[in-house]
C-alpha atoms as a PDB file:
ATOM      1  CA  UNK A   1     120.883  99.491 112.373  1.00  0.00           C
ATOM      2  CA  UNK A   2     121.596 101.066 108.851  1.00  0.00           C
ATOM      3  CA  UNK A   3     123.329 104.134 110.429  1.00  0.00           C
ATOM      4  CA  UNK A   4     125.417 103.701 113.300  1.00  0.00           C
ATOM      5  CA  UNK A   5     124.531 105.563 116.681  1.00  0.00           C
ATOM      6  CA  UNK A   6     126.383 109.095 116.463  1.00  0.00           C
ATOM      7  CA  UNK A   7     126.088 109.475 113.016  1.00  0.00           C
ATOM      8  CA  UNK A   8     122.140 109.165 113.646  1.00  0.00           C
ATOM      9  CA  UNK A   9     122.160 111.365 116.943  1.00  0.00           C
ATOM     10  CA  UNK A  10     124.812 113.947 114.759  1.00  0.00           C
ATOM     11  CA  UNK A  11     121.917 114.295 112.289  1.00  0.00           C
ATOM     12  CA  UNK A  12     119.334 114.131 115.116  1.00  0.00           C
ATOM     13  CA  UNK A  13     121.125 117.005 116.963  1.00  0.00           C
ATOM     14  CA  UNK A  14     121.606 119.185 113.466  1.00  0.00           C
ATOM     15  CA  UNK A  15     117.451 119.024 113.595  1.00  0.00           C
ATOM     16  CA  UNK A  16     116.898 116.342 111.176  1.00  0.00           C
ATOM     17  CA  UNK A  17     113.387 115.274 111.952  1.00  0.00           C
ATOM     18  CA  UNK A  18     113.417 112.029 110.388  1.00  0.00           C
ATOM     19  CA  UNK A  19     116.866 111.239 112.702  1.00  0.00           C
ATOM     20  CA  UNK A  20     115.203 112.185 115.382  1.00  0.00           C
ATOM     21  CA  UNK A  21     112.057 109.893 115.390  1.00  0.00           C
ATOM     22  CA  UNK A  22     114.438 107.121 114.266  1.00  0.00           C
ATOM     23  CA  UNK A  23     116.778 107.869 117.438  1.00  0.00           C
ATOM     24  CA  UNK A  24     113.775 108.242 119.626  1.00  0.00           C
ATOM     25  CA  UNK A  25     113.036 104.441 118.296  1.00  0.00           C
ATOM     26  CA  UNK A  26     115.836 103.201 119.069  1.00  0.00           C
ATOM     27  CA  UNK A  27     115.287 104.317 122.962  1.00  0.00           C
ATOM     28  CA  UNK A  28     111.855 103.213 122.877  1.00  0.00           C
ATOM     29  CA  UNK A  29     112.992  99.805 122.200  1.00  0.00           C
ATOM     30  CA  UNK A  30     116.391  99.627 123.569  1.00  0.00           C
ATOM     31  CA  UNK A  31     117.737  98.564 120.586  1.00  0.00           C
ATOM     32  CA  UNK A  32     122.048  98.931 121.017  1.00  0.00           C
ATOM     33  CA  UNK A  33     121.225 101.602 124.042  1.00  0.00           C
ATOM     34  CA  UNK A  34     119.852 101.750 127.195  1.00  0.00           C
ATOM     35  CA  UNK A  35     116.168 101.359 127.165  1.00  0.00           C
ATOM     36  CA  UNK A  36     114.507 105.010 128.162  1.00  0.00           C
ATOM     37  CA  UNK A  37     111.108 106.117 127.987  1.00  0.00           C
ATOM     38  CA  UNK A  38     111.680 109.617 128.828  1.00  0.00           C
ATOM     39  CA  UNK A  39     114.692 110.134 125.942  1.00  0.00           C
ATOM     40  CA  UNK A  40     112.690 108.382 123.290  1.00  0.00           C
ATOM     41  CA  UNK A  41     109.635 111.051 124.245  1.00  0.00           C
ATOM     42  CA  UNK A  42     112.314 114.142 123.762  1.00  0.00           C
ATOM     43  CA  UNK A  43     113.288 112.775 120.355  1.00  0.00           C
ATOM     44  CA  UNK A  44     109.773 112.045 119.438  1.00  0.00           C
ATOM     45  CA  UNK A  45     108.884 115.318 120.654  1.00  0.00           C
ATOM     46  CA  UNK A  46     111.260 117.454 118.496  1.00  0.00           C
ATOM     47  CA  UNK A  47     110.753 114.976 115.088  1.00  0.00           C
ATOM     48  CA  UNK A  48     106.718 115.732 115.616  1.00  0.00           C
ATOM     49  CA  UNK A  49     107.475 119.706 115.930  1.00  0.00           C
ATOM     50  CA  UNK A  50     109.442 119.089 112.695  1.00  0.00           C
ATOM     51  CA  UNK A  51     106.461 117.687 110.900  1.00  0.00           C
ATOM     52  CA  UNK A  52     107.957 114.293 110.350  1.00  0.00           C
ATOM     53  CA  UNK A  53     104.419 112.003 109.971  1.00  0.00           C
ATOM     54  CA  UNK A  54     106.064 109.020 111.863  1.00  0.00           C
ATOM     55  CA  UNK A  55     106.978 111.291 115.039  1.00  0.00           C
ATOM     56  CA  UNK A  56     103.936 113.122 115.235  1.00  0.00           C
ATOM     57  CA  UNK A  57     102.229 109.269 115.260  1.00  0.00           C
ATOM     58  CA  UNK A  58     104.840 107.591 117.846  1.00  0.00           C
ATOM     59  CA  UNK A  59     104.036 110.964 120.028  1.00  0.00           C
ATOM     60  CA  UNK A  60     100.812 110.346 119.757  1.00  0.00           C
ATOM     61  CA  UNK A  61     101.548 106.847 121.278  1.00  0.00           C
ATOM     62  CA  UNK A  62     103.820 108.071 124.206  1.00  0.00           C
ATOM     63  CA  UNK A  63     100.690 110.434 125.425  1.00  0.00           C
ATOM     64  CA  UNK A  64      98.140 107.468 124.946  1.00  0.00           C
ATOM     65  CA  UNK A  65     100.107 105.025 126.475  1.00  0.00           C
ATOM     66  CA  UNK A  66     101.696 107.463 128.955  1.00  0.00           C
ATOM     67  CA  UNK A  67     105.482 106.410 127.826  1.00  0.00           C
ATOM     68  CA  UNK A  68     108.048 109.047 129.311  1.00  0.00           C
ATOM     69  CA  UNK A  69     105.221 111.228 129.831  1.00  0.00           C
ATOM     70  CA  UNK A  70     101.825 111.453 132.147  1.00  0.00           C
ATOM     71  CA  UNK A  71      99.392 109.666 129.952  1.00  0.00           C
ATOM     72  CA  UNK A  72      96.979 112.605 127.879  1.00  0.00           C
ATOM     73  CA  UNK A  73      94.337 111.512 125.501  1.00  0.00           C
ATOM     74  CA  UNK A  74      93.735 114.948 124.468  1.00  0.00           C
ATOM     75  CA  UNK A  75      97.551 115.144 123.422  1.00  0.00           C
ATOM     76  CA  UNK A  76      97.579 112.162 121.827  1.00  0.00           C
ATOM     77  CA  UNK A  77      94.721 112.879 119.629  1.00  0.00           C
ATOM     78  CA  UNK A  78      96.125 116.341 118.628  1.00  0.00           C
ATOM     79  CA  UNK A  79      99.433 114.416 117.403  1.00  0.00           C
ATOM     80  CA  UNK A  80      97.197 111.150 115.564  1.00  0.00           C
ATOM     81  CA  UNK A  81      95.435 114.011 113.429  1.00  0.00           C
ATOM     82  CA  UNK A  82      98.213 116.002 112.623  1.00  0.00           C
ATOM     83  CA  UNK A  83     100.227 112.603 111.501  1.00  0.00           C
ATOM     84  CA  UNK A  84      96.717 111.660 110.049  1.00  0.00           C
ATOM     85  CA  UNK A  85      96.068 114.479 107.611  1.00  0.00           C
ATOM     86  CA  UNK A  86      99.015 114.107 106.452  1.00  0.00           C
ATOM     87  CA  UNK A  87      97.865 110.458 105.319  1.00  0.00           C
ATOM     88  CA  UNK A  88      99.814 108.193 107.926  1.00  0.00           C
ATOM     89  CA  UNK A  89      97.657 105.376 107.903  1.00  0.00           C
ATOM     90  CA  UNK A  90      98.418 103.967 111.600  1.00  0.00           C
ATOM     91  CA  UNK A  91      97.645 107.405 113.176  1.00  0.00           C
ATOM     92  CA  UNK A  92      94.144 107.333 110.636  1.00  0.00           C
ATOM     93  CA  UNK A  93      93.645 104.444 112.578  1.00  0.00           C
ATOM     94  CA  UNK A  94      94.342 105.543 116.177  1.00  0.00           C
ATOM     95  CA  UNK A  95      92.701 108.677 115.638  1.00  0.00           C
ATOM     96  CA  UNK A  96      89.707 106.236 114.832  1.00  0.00           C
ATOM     97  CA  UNK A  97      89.353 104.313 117.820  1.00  0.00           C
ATOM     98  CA  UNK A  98      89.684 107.182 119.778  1.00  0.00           C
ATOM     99  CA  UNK A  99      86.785 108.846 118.385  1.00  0.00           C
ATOM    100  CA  UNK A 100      85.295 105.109 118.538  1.00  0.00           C
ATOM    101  CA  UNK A 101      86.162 104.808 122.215  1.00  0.00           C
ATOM    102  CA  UNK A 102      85.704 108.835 122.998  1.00  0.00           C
ATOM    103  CA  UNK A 103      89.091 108.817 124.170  1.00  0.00           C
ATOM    104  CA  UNK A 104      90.703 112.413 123.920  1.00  0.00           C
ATOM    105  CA  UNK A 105      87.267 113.655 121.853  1.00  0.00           C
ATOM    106  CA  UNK A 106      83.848 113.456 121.813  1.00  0.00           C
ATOM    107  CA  UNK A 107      82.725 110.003 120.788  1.00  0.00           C
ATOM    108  CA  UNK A 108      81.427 109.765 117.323  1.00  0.00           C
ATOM    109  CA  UNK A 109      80.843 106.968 114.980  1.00  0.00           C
ATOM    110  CA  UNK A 110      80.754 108.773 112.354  1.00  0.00           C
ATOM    111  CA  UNK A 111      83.921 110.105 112.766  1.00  0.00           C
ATOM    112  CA  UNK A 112      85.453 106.918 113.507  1.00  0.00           C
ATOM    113  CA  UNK A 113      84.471 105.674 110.582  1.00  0.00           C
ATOM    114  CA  UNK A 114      85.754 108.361 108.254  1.00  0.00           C
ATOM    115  CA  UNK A 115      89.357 107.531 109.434  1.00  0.00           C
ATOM    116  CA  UNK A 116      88.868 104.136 109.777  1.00  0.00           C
ATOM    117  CA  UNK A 117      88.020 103.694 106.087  1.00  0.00           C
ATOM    118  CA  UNK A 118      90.891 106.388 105.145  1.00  0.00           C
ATOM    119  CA  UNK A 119      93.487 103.806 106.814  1.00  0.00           C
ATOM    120  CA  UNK A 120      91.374 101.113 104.767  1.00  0.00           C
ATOM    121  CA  UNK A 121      92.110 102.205 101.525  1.00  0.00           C
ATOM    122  CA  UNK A 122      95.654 102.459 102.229  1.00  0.00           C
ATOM    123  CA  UNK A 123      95.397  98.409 102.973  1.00  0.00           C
ATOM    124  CA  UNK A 124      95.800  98.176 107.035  1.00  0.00           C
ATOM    125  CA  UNK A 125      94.053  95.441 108.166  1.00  0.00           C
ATOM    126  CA  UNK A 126      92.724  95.790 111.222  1.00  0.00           C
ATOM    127  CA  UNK A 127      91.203  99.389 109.834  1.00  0.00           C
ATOM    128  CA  UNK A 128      89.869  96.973 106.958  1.00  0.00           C
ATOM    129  CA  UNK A 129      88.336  94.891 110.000  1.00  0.00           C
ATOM    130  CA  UNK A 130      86.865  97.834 111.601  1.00  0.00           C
ATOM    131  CA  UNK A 131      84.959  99.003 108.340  1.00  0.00           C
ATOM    132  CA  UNK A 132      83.516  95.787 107.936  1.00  0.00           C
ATOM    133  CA  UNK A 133      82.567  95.854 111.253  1.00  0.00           C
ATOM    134  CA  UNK A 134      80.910  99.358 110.724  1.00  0.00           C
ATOM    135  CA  UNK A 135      79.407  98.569 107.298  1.00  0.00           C
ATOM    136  CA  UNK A 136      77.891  95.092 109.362  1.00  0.00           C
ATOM    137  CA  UNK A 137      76.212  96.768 112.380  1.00  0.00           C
ATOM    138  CA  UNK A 138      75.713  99.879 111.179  1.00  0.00           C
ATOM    139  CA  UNK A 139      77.946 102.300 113.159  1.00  0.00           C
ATOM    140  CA  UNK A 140      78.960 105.508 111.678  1.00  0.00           C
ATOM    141  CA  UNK A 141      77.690 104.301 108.469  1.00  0.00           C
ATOM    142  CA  UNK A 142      74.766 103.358 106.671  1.00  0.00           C
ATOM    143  CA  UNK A 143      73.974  99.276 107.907  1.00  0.00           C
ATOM    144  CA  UNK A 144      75.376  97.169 104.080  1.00  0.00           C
ATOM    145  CA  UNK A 145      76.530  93.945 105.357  1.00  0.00           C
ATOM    146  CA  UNK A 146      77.393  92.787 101.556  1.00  0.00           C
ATOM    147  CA  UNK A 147      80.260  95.726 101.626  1.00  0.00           C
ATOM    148  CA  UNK A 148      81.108  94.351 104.880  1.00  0.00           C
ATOM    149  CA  UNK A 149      81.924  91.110 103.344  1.00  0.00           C
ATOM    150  CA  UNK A 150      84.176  92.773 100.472  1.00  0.00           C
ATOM    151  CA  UNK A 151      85.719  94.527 103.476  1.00  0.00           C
ATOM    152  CA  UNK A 152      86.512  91.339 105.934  1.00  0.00           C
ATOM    153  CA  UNK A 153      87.901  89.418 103.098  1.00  0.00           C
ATOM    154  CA  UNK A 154      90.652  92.250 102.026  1.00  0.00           C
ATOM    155  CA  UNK A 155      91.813  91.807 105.887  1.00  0.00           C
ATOM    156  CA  UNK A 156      91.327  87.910 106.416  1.00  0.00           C
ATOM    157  CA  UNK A 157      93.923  87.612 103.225  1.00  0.00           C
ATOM    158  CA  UNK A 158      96.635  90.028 105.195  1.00  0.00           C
ATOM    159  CA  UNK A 159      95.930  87.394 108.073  1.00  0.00           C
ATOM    160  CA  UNK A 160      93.114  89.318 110.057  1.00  0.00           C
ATOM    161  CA  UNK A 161      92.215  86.195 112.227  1.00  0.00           C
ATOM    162  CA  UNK A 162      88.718  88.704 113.913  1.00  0.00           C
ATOM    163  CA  UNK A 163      88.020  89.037 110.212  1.00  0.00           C
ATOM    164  CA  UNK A 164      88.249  85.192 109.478  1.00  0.00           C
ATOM    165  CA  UNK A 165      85.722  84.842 112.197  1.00  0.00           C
ATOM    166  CA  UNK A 166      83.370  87.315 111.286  1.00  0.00           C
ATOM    167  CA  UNK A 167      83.523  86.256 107.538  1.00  0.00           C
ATOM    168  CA  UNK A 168      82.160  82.966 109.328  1.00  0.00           C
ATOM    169  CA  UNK A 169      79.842  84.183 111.039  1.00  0.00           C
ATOM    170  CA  UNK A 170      78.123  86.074 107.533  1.00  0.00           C
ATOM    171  CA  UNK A 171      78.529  82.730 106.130  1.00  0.00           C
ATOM    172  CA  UNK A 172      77.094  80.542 108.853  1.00  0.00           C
ATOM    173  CA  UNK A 173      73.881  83.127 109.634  1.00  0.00           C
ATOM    174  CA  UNK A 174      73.426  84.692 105.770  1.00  0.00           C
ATOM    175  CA  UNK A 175      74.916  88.002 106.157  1.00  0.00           C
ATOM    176  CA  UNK A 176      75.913  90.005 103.084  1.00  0.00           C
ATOM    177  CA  UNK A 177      75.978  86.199 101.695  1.00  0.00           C
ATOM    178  CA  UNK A 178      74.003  83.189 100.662  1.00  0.00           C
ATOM    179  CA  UNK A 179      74.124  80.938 103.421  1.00  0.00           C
ATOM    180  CA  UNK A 180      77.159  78.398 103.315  1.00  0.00           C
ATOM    181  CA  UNK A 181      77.955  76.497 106.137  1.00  0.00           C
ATOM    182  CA  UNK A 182      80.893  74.366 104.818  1.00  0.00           C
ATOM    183  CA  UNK A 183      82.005  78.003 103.663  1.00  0.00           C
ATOM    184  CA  UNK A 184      81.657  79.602 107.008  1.00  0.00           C
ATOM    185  CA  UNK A 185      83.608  76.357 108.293  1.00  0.00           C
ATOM    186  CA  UNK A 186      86.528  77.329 106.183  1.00  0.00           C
ATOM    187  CA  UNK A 187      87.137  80.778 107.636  1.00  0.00           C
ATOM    188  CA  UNK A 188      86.310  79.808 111.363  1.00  0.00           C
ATOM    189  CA  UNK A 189      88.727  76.942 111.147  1.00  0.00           C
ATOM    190  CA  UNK A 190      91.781  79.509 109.385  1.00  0.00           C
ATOM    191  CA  UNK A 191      90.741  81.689 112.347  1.00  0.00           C
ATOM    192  CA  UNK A 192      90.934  78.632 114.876  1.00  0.00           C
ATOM    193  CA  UNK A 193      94.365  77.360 114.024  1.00  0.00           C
ATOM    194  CA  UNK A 194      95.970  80.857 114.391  1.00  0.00           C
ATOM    195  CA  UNK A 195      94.120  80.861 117.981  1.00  0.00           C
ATOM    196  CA  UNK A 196      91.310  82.698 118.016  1.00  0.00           C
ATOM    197  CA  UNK A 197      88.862  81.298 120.704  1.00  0.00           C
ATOM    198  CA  UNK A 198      85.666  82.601 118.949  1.00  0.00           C
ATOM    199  CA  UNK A 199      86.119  81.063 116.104  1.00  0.00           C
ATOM    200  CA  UNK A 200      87.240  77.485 117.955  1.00  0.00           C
ATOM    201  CA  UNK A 201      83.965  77.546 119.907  1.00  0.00           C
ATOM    202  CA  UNK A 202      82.260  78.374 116.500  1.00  0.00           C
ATOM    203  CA  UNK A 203      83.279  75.227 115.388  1.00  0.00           C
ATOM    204  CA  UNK A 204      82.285  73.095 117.984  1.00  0.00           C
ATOM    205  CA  UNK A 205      78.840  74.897 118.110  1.00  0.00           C
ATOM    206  CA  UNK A 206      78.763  73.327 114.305  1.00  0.00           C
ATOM    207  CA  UNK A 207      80.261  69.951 115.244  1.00  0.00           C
ATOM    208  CA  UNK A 208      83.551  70.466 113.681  1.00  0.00           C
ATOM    209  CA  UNK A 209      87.411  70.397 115.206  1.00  0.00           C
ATOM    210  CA  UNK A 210      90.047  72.419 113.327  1.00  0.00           C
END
């Protein structure tokens, strides 16, 4: 674990915010004690109130999820944006699909998108997916289905298998992109072999196994 147990709930206990989200981690998962819900929540709890980024985000989760506490979108949205302005990129992307999903807030696109793309730049994936997505239908964002493509492709190359489809499907129909179908092949058949049903009946739509 790095630092053992009670020199990690000493610092924890002497309000060191960082300790704290890290002990409350360690309950969450049960890693060398006791799995507990309701402990990791009290440590989460006090690291958020401290202003530690990474509490304020795994909060955030507890409330969604309801984890050691009664499940509260409107709490867990108030934690994602305070871990979120301070440029956590995960909570940028929660606090996205809640505004996508109008859980906890008032559902806007718009605002989706503006912390979608904010988790984007930092280089998380499926927030890379989701602004392709945007940029291809035209949610939240002026329709561009070329930026999509630049978009899909910085995901697909962290492993993004909904992005390998999707670059397949611009491929296959000439979206953002010439029309290619041996191209479109290529990403639906990456996508296929790491699972992803889409893209397997893609292929055999086309003709083609993976």
């Amino acid at each position: 674990m790095g630092v053992d147990f009670q020199t990690l709930l000493r610092q924890a206990t002497n309000g060191d915010a960082a300790a704290q989200c890290s002990l409350g981690l360690l309950y969450e998962k049960g890693d060398g004690v006791r799995q507990d819900y309701y402990e990791a929540f009290k440590w989460y709890k006090l690291s958020a109130a401290g202003g530690n980024s990474w509490g304020q985000f795994d909060l955030g989760l507890c409330y969604e999820y309801g984890r050691g506490v009664a499940q509260n979108y409107f709490e867990a949205v108030k934690w994602y944006k305070s871990a979120a302005i301070q440029g956590h990129m995960r909570a940028q992307y929660r606090l996205g699909l809640c505004y996508d999903h109008g859980k906890g807030v008032q559902k806007s696109c718009a605002e989706a998108f503006r912390w979608y793309y904010l988790a984007a730049k930092q280089g998380y994936a499926s927030a890379q997916y989701n602004v392709g997505y945007s940029y291809e239908n035209g949610e939240g964002v002026a329709k561009n289905p070329s930026e999509a493509i630049g978009w899909y492709r910085l995901a697909a190359a962290q492993g993004h298998v909904w992005s390998m489809n999707n670059l397949g499907c611009c491929y296959e129909h000439g979206r953002g992109v010439p029309r290619d179908i041996s191209t479109a092949v290529y990403w639906y058949r990456l996508a296929a072999q790491k699972g992803d049903q889409l893209a397997q009946d893609n292929l055999r739509k086309l003709g083609y196994n993976w």
